[in-house]
C-alpha atoms as a PDB file:
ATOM      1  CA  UNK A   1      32.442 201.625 215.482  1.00  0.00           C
ATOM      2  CA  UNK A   2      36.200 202.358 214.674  1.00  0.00           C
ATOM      3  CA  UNK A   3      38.629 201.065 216.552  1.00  0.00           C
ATOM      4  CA  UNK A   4      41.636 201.937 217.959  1.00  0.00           C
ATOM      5  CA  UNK A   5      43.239 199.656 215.563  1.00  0.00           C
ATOM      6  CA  UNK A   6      42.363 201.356 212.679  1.00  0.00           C
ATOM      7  CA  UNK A   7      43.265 205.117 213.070  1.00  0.00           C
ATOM      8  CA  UNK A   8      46.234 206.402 211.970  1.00  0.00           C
ATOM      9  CA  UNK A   9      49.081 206.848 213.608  1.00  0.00           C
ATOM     10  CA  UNK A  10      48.786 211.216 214.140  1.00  0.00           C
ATOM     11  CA  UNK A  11      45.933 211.987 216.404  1.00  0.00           C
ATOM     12  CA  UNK A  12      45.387 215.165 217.941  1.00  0.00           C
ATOM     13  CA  UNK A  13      45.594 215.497 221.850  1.00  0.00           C
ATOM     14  CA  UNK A  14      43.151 218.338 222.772  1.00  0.00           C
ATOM     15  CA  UNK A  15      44.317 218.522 226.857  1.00  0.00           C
ATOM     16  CA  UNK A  16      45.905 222.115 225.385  1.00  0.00           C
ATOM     17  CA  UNK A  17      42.468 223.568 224.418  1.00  0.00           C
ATOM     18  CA  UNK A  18      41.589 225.045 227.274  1.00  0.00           C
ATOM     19  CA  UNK A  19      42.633 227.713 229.603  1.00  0.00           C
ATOM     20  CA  UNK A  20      45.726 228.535 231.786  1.00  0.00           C
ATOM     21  CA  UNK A  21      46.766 225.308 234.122  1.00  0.00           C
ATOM     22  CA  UNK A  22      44.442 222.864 232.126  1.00  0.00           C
ATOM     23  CA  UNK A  23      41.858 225.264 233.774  1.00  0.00           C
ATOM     24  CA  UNK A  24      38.781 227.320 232.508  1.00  0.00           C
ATOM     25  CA  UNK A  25      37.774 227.995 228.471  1.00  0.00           C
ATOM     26  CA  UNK A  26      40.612 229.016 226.103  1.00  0.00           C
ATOM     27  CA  UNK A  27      41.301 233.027 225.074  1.00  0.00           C
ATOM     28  CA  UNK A  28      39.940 232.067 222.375  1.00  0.00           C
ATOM     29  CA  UNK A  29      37.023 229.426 221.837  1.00  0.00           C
ATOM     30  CA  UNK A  30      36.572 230.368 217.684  1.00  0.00           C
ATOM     31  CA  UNK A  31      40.014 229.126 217.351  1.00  0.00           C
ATOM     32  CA  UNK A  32      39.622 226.276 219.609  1.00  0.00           C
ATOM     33  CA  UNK A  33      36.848 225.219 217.100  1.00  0.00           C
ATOM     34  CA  UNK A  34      39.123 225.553 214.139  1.00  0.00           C
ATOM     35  CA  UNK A  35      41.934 223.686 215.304  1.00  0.00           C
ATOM     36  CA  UNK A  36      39.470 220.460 215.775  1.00  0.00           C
ATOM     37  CA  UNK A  37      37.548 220.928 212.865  1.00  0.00           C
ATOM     38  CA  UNK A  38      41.226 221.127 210.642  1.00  0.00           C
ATOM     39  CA  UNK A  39      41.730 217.900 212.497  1.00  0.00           C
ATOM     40  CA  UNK A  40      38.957 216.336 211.163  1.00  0.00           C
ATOM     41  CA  UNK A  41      39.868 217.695 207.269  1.00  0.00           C
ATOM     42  CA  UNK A  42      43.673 216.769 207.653  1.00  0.00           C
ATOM     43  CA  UNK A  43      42.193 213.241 208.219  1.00  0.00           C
ATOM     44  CA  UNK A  44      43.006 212.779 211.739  1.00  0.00           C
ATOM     45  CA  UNK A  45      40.842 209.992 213.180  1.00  0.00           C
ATOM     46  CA  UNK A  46      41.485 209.297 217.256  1.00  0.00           C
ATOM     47  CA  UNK A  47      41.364 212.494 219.383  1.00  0.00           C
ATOM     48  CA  UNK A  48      42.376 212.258 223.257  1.00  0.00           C
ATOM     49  CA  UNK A  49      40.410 213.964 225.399  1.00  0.00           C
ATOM     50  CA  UNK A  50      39.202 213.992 229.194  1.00  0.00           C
ATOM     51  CA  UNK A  51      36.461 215.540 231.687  1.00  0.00           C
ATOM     52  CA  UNK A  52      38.783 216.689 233.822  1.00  0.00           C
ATOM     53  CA  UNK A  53      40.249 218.993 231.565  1.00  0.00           C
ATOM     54  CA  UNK A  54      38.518 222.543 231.984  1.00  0.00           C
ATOM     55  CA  UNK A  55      37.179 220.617 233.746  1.00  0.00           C
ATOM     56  CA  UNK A  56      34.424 219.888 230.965  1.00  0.00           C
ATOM     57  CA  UNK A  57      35.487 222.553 228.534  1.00  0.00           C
ATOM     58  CA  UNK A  58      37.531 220.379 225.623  1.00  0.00           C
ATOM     59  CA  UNK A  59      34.825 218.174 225.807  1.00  0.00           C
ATOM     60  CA  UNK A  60      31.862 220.747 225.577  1.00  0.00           C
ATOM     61  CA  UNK A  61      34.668 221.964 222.401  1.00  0.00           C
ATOM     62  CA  UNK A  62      34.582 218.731 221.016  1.00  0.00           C
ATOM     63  CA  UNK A  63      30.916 218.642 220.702  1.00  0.00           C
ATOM     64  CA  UNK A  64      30.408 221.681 219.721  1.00  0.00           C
ATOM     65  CA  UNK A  65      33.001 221.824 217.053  1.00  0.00           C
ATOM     66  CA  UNK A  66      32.664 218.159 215.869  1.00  0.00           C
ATOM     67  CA  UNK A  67      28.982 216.608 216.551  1.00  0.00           C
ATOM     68  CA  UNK A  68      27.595 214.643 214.844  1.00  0.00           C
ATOM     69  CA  UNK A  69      30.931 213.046 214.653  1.00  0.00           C
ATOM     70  CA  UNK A  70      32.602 211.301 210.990  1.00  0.00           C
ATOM     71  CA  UNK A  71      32.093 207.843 211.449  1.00  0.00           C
ATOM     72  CA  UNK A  72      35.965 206.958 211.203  1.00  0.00           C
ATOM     73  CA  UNK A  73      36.530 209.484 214.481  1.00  0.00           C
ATOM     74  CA  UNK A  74      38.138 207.595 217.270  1.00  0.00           C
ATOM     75  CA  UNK A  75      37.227 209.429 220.674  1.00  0.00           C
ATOM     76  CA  UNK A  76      39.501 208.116 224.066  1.00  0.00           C
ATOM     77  CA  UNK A  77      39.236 209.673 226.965  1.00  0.00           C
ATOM     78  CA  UNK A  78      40.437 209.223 230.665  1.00  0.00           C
ATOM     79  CA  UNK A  79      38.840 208.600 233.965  1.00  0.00           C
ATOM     80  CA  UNK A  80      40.866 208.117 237.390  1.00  0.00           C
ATOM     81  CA  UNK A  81      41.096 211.947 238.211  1.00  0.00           C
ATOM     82  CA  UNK A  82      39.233 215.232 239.414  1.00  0.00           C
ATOM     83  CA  UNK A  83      39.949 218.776 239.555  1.00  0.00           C
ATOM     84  CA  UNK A  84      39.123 221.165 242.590  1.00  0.00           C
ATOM     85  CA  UNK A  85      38.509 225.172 242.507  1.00  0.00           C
ATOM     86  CA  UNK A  86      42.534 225.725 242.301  1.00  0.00           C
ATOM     87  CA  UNK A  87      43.168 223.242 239.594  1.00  0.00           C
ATOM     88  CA  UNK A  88      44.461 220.684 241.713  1.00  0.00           C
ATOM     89  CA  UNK A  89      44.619 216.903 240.144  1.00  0.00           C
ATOM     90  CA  UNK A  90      43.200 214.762 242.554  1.00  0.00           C
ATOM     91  CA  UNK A  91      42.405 211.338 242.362  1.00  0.00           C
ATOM     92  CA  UNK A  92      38.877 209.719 242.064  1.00  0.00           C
ATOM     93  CA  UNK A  93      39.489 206.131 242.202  1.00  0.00           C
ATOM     94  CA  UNK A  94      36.451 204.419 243.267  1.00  0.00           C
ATOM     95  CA  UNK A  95      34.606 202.433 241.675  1.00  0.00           C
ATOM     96  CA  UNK A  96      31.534 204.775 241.609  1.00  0.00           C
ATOM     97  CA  UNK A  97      33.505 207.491 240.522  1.00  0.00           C
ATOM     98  CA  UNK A  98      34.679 205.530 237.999  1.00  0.00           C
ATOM     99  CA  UNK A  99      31.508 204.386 236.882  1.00  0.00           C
ATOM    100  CA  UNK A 100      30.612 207.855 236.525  1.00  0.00           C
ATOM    101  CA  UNK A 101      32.850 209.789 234.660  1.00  0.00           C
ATOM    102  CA  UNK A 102      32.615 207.385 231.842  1.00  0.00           C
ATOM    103  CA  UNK A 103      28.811 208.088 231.761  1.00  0.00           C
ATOM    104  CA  UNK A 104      29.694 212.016 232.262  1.00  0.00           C
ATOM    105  CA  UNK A 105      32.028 211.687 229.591  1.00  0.00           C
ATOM    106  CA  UNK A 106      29.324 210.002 227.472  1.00  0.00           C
ATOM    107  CA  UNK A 107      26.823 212.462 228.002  1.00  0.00           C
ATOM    108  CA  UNK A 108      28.922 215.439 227.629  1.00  0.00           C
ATOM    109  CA  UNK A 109      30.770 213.764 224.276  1.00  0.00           C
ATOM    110  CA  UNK A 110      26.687 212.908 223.054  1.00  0.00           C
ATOM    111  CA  UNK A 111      27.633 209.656 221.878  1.00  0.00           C
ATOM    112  CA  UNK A 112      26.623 206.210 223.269  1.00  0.00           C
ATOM    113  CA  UNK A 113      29.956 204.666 222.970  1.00  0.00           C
ATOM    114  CA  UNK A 114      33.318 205.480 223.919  1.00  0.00           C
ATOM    115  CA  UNK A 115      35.816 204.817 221.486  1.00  0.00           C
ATOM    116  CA  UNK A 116      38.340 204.064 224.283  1.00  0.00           C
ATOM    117  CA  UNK A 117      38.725 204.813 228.059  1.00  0.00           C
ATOM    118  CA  UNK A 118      42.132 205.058 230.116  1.00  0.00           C
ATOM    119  CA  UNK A 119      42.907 204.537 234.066  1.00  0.00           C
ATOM    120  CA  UNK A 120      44.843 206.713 234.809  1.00  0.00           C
ATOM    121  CA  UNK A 121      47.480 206.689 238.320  1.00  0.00           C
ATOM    122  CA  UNK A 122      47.660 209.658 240.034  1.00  0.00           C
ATOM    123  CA  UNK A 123      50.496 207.918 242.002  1.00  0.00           C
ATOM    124  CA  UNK A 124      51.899 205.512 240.556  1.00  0.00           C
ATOM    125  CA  UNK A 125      49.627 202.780 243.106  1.00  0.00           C
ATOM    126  CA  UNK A 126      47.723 199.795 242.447  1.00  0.00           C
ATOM    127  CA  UNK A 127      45.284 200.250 245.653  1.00  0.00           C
ATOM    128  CA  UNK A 128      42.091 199.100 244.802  1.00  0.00           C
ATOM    129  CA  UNK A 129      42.861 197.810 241.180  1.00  0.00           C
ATOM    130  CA  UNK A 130      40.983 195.094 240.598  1.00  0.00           C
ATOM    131  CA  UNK A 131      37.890 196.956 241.673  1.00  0.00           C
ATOM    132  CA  UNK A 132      38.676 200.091 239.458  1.00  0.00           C
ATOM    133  CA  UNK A 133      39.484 197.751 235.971  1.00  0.00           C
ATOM    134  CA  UNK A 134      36.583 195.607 236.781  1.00  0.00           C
ATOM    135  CA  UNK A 135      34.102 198.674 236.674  1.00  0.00           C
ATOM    136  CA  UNK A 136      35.642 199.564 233.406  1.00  0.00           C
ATOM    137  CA  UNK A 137      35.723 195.797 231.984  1.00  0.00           C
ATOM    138  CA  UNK A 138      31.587 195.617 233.010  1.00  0.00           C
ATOM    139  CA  UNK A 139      31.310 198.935 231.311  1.00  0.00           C
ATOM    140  CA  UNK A 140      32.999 197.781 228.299  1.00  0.00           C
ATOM    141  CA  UNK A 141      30.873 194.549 227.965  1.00  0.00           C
ATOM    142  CA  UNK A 142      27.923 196.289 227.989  1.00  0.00           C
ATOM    143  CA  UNK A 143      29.037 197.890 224.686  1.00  0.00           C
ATOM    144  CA  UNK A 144      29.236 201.568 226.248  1.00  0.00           C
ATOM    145  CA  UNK A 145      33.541 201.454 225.860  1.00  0.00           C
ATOM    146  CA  UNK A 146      35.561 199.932 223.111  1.00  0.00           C
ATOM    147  CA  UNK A 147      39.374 199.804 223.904  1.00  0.00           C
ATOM    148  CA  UNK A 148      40.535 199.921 227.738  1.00  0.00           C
ATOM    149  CA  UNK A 149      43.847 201.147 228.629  1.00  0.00           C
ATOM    150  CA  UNK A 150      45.909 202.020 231.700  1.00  0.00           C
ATOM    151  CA  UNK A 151      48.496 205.756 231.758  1.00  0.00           C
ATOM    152  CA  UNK A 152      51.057 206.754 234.443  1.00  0.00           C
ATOM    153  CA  UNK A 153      51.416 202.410 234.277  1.00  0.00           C
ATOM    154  CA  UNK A 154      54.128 200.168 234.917  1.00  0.00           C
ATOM    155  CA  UNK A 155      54.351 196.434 232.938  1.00  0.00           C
ATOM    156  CA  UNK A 156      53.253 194.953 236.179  1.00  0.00           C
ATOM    157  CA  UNK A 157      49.987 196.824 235.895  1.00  0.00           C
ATOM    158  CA  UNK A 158      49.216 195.881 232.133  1.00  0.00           C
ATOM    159  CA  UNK A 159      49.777 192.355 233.632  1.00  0.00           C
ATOM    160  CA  UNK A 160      47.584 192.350 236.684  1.00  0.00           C
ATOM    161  CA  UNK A 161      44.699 194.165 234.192  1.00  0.00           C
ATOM    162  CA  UNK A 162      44.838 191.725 231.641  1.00  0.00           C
ATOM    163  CA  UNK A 163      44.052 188.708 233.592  1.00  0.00           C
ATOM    164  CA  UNK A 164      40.715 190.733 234.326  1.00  0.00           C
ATOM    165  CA  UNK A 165      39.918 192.652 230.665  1.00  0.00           C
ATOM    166  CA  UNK A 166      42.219 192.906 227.900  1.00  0.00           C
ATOM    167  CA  UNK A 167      44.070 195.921 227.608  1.00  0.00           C
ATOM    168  CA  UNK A 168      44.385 198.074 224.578  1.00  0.00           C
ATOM    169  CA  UNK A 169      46.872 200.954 224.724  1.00  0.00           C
ATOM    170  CA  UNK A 170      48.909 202.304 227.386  1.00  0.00           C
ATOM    171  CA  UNK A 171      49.640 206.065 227.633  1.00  0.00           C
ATOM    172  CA  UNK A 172      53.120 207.155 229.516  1.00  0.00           C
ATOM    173  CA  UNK A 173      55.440 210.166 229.071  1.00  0.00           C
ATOM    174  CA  UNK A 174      57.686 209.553 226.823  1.00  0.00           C
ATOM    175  CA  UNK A 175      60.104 210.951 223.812  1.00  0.00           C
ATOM    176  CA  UNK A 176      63.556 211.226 222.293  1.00  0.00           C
ATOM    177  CA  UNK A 177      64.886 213.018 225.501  1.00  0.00           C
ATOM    178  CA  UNK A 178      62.746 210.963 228.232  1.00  0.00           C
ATOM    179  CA  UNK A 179      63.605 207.082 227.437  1.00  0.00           C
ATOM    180  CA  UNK A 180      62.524 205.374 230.526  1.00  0.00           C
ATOM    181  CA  UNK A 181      59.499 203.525 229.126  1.00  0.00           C
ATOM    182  CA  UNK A 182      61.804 202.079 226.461  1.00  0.00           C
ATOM    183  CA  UNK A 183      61.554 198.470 227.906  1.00  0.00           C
ATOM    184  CA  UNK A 184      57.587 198.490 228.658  1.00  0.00           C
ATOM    185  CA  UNK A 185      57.520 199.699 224.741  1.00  0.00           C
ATOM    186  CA  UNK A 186      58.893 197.436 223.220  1.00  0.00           C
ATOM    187  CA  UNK A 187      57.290 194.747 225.483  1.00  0.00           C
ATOM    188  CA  UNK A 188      53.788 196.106 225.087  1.00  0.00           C
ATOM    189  CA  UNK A 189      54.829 195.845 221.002  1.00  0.00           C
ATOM    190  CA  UNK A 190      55.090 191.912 221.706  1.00  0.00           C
ATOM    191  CA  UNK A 191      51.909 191.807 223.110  1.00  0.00           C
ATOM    192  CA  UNK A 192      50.239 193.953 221.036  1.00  0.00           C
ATOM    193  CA  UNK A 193      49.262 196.544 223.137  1.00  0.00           C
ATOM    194  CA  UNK A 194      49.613 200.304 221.811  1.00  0.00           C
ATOM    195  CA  UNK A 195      51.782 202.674 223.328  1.00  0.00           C
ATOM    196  CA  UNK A 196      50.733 206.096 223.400  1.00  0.00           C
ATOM    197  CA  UNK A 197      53.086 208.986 224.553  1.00  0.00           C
ATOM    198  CA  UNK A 198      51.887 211.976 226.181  1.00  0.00           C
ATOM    199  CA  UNK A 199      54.282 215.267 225.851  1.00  0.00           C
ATOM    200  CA  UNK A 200      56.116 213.529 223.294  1.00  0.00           C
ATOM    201  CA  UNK A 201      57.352 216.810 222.192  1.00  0.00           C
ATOM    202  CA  UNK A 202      58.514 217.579 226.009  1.00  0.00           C
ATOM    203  CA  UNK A 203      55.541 218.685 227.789  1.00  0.00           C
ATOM    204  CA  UNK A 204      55.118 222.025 228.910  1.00  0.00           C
ATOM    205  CA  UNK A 205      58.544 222.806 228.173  1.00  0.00           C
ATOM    206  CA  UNK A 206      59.229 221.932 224.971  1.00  0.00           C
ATOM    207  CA  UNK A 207      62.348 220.145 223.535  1.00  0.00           C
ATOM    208  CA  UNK A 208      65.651 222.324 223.277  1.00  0.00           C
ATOM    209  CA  UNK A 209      67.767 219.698 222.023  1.00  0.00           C
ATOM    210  CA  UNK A 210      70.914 220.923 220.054  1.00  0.00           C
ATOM    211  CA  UNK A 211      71.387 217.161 218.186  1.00  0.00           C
ATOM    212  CA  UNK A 212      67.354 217.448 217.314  1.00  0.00           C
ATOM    213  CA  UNK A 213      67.993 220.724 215.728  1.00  0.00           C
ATOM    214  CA  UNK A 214      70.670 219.482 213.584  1.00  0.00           C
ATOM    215  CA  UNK A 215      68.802 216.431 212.464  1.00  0.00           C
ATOM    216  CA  UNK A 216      65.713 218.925 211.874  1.00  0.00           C
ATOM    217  CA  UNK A 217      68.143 221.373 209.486  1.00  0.00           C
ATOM    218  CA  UNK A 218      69.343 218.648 207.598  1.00  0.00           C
ATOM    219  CA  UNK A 219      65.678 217.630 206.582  1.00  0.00           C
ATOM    220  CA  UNK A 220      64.343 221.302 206.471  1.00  0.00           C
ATOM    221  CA  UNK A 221      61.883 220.492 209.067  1.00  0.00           C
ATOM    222  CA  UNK A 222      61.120 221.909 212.827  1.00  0.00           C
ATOM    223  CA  UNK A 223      62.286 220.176 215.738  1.00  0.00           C
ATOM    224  CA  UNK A 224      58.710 219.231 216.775  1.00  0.00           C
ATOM    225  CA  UNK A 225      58.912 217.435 213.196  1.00  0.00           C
ATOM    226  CA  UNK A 226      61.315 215.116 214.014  1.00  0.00           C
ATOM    227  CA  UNK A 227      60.506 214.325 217.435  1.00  0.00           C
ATOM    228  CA  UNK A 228      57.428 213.190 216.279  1.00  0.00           C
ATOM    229  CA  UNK A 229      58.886 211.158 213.492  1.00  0.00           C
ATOM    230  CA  UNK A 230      61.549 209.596 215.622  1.00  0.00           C
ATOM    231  CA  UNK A 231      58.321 208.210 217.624  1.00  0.00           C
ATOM    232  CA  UNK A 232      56.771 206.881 214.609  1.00  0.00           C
ATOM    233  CA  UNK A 233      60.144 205.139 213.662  1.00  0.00           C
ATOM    234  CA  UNK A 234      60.928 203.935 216.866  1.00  0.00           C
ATOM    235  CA  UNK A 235      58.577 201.299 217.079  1.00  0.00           C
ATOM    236  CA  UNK A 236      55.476 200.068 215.423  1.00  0.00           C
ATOM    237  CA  UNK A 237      52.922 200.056 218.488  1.00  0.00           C
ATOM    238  CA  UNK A 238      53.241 204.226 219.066  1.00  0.00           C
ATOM    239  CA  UNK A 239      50.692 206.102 218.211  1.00  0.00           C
ATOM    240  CA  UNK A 240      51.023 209.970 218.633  1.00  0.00           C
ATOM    241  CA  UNK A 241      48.508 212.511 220.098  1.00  0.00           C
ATOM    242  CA  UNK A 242      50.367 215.936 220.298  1.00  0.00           C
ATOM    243  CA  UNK A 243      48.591 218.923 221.376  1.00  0.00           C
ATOM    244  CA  UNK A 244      48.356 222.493 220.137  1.00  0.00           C
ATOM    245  CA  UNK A 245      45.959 225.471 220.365  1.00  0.00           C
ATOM    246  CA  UNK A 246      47.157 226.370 216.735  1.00  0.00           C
ATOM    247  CA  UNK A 247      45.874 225.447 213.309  1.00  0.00           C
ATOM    248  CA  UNK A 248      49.265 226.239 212.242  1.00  0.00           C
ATOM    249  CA  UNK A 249      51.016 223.788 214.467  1.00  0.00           C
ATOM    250  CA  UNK A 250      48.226 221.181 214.184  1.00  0.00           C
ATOM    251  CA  UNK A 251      49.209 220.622 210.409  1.00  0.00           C
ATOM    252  CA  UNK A 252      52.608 221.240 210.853  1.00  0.00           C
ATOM    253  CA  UNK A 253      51.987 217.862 213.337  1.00  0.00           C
ATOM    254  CA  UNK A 254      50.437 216.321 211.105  1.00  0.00           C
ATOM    255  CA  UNK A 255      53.053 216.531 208.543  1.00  0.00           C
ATOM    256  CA  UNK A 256      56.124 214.988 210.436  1.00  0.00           C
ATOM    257  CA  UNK A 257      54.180 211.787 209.688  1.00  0.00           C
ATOM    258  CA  UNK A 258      55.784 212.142 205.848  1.00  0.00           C
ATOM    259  CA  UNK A 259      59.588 212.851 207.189  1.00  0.00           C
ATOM    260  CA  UNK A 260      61.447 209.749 207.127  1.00  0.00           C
ATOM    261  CA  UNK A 261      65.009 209.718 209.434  1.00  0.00           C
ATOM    262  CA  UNK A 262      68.074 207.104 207.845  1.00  0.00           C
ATOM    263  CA  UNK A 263      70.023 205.501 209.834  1.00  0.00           C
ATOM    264  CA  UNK A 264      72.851 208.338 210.931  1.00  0.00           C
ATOM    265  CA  UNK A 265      69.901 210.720 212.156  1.00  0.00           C
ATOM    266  CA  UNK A 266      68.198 207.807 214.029  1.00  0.00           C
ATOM    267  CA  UNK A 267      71.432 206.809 215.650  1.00  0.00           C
ATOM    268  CA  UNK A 268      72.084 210.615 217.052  1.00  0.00           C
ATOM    269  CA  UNK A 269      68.518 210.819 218.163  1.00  0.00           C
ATOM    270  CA  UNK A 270      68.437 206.976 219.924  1.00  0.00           C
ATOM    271  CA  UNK A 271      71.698 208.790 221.313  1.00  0.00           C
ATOM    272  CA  UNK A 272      69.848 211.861 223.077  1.00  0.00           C
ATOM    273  CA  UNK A 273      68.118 209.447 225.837  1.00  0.00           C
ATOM    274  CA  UNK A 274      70.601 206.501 226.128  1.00  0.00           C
END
């Protein structure tokens, strides 16, 4: 199977593919489809997905849309959460449950390995850790898991996990405008470790940056565009999974990985968050 290390460096985050709040199927499930299927044909290879989002409906997409899978597709999903009747995240942190959901998210994916699993804090805690990774380190040497990784992490985490299983990727907020993982980056680039931003375009409200505007005029591209490429320039180790519901915005994604920044636009983007 592909790893992690070998997918590009645009994936596709498919959290948005869904309904209101993360909650229930999308408006409309046709054009769910087509948004991962034009994945697939723009060449995108690791796709971030979880259970808990629907919960079970981007993965029931994914299937549909996508099985059987192209043998380069990368599939990572998370475990360490649950969702109630009101949408409510709540955490599901034992080592049963997390046993579980990586055999839910087998079955419902239909394949017999998982290109990569993430814990993910609810809070920020490291209650019960070694218990938690060491369900997820069994599960991966029993060949059902390929690449572990830890999100909502701090470096101390990534340490305490690695002296049990090695870890993979780590996925944090992060982006031009929200710099305070710019430390653990650059540290998990030493080690080798990926670093995966979620909202790296803002999250659910979206960057209004005047300075990213005038960087994205200059270049005749959108300001999504060159948030996205500031990432890719900014170190080595990102990867990038932004989300849409629209084929339109999906390959306008996927372009920003051709827009290259010199050094005066870098220097008034690196401004933005310091």
């Amino acid at each position: 199977m592909k790893r992690l290390s070998d997918v590009k460096r645009i994936g596709f985050g498919a959290m948005r593919l869904t309904g209101p709040g993360i909650m229930g199927p999308p408006a409309n499930p046709d054009q769910a489809r087509q948004v991962l299927q034009r994945a697939v044909e723009l060449g995108v290879d690791h796709i971030d997905t979880s259970d808990y989002y629907g919960p079970y409906v981007v993965n029931d997409l994914i299937r549909e849309s996508l099985h059987p899978y192209p043998p380069e597709l990368v599939l990572v999903t998370k475990v360490g959460a649950r969702r109630d009747e009101t949408g409510a995240w709540l955490p599901a942190f034992e080592p049963d449950d997390i046993k579980e959901a990586v055999h839910d998210n087998l079955g419902r994916l239909g394949v017999e390995r998982l290109g990569g699993v993430n814990l993910r804090f609810m809070d920020g805690g490291d209650s019960d850790f070694e218990a938690q990774w060491t369900v997820l380190a069994d599960l991966h040497s029993q060949g059902l898991v390929c690449d572990l990784g830890l999100s909502n992490c701090t470096a101390e985490q990534v340490k305490m996990a690695q002296d049990i299983a090695p870890v993979s990727m780590v996925q944090n907020a992060y982006n031009v405008a929200h710099r305070d993982d710019d430390d653990l980056v650059d540290w998990l680039a030493e080690q080798g470790i990926y670093y995966v931003p979620f909202f790296p375009l803002g999250g659910f409200s979206p960057l209004a940056i005047e300075a990213v505007h005038g960087v994205a005029a200059k270049h005749d591209a959108t300001h999504m565009q060159v948030a996205l490429a500031w990432l890719l320039q900014r170190s080595e180790n990102i990867l990038l999974i932004p989300g849409t519901s629209s084929v339109e915005h999906l390959e306008e994604n996927v372009r920003a990985g051709r827009l290259v920044l010199d050094e005066e636009d870098l220097a008034t983007l690196d401004a933005i968050g310091r």
